[in-house]
Protein backbone atom coordinates (compact mmCIF):
# COMPACT_ATOMS: atom_id res chain seq x y z
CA UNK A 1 -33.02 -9.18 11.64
CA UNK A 2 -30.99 -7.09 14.03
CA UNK A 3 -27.76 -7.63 15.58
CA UNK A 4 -29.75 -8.45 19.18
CA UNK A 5 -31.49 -11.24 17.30
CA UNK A 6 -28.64 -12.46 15.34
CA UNK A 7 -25.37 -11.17 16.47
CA UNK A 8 -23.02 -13.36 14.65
CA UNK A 9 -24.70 -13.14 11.32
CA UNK A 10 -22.35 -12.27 8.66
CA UNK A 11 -25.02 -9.92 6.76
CA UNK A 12 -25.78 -8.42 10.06
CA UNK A 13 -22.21 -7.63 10.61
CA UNK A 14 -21.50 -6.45 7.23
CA UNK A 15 -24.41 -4.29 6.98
CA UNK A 16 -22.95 -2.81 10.45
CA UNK A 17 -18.88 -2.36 8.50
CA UNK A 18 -21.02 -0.70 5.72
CA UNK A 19 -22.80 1.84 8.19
CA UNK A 20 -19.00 2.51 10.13
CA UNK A 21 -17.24 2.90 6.94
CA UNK A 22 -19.73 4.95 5.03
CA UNK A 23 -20.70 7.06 7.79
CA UNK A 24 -16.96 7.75 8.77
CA UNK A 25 -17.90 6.25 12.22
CA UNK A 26 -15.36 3.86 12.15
CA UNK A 27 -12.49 6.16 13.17
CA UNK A 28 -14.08 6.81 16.48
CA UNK A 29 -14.79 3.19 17.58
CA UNK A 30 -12.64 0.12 17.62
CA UNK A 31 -15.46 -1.94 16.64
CA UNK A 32 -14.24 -3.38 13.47
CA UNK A 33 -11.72 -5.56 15.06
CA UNK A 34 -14.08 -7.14 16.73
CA UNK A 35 -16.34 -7.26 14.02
CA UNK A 36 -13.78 -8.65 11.55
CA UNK A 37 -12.22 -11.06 14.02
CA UNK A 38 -15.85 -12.64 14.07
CA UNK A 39 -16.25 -12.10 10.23
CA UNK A 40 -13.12 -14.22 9.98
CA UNK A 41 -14.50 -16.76 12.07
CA UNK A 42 -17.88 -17.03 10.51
CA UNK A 43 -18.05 -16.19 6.97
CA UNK A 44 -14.38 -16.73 5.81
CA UNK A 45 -15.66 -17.88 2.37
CA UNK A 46 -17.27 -14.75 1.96
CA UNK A 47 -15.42 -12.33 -0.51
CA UNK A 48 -17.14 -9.32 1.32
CA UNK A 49 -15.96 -9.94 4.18
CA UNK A 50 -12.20 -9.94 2.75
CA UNK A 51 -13.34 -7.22 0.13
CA UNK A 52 -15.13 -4.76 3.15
CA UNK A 53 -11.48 -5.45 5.63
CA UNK A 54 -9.66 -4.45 2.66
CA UNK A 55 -11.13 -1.38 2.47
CA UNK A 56 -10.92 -0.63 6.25
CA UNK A 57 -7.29 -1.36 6.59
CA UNK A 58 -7.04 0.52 2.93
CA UNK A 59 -8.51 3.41 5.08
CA UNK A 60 -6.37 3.16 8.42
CA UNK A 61 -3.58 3.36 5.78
CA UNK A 62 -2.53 -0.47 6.47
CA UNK A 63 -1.85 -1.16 3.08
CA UNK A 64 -0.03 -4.49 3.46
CA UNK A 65 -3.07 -5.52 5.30
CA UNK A 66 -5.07 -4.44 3.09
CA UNK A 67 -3.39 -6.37 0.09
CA UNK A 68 -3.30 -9.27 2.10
CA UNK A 69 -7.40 -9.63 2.83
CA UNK A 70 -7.88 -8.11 -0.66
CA UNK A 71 -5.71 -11.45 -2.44
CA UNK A 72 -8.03 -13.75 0.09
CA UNK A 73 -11.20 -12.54 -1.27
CA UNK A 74 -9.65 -12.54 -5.07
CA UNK A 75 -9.22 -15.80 -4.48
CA UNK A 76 -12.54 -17.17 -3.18
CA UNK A 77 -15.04 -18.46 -5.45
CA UNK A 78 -16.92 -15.10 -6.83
CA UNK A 79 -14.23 -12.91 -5.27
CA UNK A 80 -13.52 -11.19 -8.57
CA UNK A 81 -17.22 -10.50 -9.62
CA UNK A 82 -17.33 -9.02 -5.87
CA UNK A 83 -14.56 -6.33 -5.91
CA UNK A 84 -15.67 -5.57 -9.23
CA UNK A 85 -19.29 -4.59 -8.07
CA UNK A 86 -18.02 -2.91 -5.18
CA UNK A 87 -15.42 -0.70 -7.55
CA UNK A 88 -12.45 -2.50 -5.98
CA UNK A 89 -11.16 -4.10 -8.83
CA UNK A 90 -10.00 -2.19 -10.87
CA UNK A 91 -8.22 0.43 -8.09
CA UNK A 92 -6.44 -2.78 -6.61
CA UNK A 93 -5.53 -3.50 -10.46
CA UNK A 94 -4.48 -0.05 -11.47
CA UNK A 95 -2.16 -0.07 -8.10
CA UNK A 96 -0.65 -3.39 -8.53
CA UNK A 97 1.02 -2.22 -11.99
């Protein structure tokens, strides 16, 4: 699958917040909004989504933000077992106290 053939695909779109955030792209583009506001749209019961925007507004230094789509994930069915896979948990844990 490709973002062509499925544009609105929530794996597509992650895999594509992966490649931004990893590769450091995602400072010169204002892509993720865009990205996100469909994320939000069409995979809201997804933790990654909230787990991936919680890193990129972790990264932009929008911490409230960032707490804010990190509780939503938390909070969805698997969120926990998520942020703990991605090596979330226990940073957003260690912070809180």
């Amino acid at each position: 699958l490709s973002r062509s053939a499925a544009p609105d695909n929530p794996g597509i779109l992650l895999t594509r917040v992966e490649y931004l955030i990893n590769s450091g792209r995602w400072q010169d583009t204002d892509e993720l909004a865009g990205i996100f506001a469909t994320l939000r749209e069409r995979g809201p019961l997804y933790p990654q989504v909230w787990a991936m925007e919680a890193v990129w507004h972790g990264l932009s230094g929008e911490i409230e933000l960032a707490e804010n789509a990190a509780r939503t994930g938390l909070a969805l069915d698997g969120g926990p077992q998520i942020f703990r896979n991605m090596g979330l948990l226990r940073e957003i844990t260690e912070n809180d106290q």
